[in-house]
N, C-alpha and C. Protein backbone atom coordinates (compact mmCIF):
# COMPACT_ATOMS: atom_id res chain seq x y z
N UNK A 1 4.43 -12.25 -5.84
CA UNK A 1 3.45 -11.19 -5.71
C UNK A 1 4.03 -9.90 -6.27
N UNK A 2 3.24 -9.13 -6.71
CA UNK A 2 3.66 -8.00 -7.17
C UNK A 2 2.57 -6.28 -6.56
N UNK A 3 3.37 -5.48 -6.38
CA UNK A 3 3.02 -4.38 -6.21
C UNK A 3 1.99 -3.38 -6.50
N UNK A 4 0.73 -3.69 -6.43
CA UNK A 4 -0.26 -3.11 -7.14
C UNK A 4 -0.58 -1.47 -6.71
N UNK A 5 -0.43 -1.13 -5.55
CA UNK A 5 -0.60 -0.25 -4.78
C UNK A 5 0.20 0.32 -3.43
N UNK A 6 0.70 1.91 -3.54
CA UNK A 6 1.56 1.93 -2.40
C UNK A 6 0.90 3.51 -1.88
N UNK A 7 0.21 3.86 -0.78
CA UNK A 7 -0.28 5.15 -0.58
C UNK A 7 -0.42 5.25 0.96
N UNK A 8 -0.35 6.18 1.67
CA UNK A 8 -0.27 6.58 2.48
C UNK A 8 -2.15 7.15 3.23
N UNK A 9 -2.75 7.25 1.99
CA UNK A 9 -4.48 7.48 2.52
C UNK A 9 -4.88 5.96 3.60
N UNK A 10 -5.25 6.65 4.35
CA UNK A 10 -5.86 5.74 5.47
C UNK A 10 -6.71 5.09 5.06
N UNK A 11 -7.55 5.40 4.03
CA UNK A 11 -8.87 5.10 4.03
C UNK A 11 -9.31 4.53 2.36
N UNK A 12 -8.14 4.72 1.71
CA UNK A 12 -7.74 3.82 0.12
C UNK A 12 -7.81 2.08 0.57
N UNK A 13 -6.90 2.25 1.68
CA UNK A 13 -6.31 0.35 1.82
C UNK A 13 -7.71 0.13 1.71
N UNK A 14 -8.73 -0.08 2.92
CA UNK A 14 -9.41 -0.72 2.80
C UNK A 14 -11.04 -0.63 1.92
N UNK A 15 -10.85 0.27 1.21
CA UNK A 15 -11.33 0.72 -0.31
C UNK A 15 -11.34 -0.36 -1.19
N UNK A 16 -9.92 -0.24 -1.54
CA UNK A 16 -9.50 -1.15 -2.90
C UNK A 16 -9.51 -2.75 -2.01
N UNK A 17 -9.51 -2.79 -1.43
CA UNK A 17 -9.80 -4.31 -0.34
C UNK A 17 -11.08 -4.94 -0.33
N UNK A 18 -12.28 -4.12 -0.75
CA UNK A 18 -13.53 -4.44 -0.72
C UNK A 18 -13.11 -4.43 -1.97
N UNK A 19 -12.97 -3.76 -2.85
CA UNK A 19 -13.69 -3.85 -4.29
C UNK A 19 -12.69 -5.29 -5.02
N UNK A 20 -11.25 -5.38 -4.39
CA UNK A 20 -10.67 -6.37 -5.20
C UNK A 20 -11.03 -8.29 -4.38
N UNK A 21 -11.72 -8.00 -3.60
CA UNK A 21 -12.34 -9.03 -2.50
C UNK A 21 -13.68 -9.39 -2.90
N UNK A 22 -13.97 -8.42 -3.38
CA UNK A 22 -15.38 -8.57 -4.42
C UNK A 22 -15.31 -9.31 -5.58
N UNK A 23 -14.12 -9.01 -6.08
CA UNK A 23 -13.79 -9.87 -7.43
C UNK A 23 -13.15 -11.13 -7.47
N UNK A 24 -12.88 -11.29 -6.17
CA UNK A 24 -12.11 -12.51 -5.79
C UNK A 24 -10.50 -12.75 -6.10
N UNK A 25 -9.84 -11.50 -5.58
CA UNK A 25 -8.46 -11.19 -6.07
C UNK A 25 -7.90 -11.06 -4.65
N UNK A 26 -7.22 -12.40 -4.38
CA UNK A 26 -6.25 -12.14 -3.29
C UNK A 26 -5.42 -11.62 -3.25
N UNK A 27 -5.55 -10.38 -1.86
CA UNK A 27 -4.09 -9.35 -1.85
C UNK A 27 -3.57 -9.82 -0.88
N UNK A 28 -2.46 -9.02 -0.66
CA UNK A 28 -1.63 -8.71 1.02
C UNK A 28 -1.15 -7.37 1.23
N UNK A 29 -1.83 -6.76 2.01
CA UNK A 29 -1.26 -5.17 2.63
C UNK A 29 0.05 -5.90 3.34
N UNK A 30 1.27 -4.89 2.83
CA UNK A 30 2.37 -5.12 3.42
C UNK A 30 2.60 -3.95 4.34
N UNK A 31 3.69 -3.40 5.81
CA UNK A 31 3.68 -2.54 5.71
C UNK A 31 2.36 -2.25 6.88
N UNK A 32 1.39 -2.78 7.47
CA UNK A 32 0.67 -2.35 8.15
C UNK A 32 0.88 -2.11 9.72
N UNK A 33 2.02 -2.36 10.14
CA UNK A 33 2.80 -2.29 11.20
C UNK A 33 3.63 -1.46 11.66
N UNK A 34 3.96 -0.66 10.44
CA UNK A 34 5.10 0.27 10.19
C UNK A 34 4.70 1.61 11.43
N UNK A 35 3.46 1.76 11.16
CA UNK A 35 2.85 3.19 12.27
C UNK A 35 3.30 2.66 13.57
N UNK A 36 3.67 1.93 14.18
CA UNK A 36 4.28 1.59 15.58
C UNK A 36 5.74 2.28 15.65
N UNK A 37 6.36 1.98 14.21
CA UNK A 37 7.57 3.00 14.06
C UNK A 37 7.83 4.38 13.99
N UNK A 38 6.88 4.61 13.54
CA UNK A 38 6.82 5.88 12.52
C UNK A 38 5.76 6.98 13.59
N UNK A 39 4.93 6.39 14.65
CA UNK A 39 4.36 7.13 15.94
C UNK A 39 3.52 7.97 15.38
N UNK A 40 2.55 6.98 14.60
CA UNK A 40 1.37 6.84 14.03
C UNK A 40 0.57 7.91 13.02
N UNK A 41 1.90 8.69 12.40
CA UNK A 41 1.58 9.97 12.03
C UNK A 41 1.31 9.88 10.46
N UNK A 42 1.10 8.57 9.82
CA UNK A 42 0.57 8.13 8.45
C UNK A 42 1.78 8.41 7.34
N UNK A 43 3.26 8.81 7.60
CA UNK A 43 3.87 9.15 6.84
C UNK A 43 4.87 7.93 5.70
N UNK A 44 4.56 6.91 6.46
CA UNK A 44 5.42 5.48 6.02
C UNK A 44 3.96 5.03 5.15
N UNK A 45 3.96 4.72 3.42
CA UNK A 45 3.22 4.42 2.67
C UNK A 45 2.63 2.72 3.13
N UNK A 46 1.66 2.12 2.90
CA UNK A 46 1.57 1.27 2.66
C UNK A 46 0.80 0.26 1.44
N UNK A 47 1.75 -0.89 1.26
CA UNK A 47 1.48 -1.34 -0.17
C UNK A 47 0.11 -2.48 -0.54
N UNK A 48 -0.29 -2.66 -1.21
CA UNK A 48 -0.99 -4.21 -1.57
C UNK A 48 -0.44 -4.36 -2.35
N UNK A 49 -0.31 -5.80 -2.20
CA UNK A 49 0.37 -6.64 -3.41
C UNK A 49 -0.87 -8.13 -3.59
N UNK A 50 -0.59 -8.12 -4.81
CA UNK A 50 -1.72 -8.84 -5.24
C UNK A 50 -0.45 -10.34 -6.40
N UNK A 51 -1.32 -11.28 -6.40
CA UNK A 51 -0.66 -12.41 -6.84
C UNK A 51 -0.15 -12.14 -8.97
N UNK A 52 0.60 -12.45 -9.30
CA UNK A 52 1.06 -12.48 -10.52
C UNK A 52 0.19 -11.87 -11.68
N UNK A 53 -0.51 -13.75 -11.50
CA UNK A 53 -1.67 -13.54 -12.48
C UNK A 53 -2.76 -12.56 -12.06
N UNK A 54 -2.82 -11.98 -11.31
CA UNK A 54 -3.99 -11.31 -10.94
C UNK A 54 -3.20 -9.79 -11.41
N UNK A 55 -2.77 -9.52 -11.43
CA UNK A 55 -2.48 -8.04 -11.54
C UNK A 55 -2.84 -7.20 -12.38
N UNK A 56 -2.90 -7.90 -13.94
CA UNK A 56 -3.79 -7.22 -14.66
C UNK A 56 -4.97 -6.99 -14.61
N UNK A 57 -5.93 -7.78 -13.76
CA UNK A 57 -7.38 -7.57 -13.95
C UNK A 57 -7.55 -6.74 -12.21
N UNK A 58 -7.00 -6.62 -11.74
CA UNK A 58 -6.76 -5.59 -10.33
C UNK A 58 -6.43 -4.32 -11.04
N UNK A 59 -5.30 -4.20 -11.85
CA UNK A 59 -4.58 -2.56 -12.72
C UNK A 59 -6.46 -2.07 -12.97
N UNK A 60 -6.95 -2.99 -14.15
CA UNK A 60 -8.57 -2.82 -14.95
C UNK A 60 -9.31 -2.22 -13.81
N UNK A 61 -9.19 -2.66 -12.97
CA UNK A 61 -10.73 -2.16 -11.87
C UNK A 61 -10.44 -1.13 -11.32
N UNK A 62 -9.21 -1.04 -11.26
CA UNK A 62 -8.60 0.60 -9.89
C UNK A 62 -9.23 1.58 -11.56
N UNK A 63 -8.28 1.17 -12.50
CA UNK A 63 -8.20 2.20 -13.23
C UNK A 63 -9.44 2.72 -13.75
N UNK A 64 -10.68 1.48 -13.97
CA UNK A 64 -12.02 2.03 -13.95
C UNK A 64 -12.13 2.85 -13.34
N UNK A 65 -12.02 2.93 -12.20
CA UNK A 65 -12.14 3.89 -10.78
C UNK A 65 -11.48 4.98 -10.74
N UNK A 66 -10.70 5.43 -11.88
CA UNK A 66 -9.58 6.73 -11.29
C UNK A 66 -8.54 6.67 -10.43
N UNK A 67 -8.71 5.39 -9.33
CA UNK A 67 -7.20 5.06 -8.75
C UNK A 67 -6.43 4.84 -9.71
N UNK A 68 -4.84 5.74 -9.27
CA UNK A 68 -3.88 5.46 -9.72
C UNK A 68 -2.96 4.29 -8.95
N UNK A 69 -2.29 3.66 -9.79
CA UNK A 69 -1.41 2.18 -9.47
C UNK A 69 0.04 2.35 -9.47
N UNK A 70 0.48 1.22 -8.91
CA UNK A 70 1.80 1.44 -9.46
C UNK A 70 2.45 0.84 -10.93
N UNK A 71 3.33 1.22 -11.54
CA UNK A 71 3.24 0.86 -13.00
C UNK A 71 4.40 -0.01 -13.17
């Protein structure tokens, strides 16, 4: 799996979760546990990672969108 996305907006994860679920691109939010550490104050990023082959056509759709990725 590779790293498609790492941000700290609350409200991105499950954004790009509909739209890449729409296309039929399995991710995994890593990292969603971390606020139990961190005492819930949003400062620990969290990532999606999306499968190999999929990453290029996940990069295409954020970037339609103006989301920025990781590169």
């Amino acid at each position: 799996m590779k790293e498609l996305l790492r941000t700290t907006d609350p409200t991105l994860i499950p954004y790009v979760t509909a739209l890449l679920e729409g296309e039929d691109i399995a991710l995994f939010v890593m990292d969603v546990h971390m606020s139990a550490l961190e005492g819930s104050i949003g400062i620990l990023p969290r990532r999606i990672m999306v499968r190999d082959q999929d990453l290029f056509r996940a990069r295409a759709i954020l970037r339609d969108l103006d989301i920025a990725t990781e590169s």
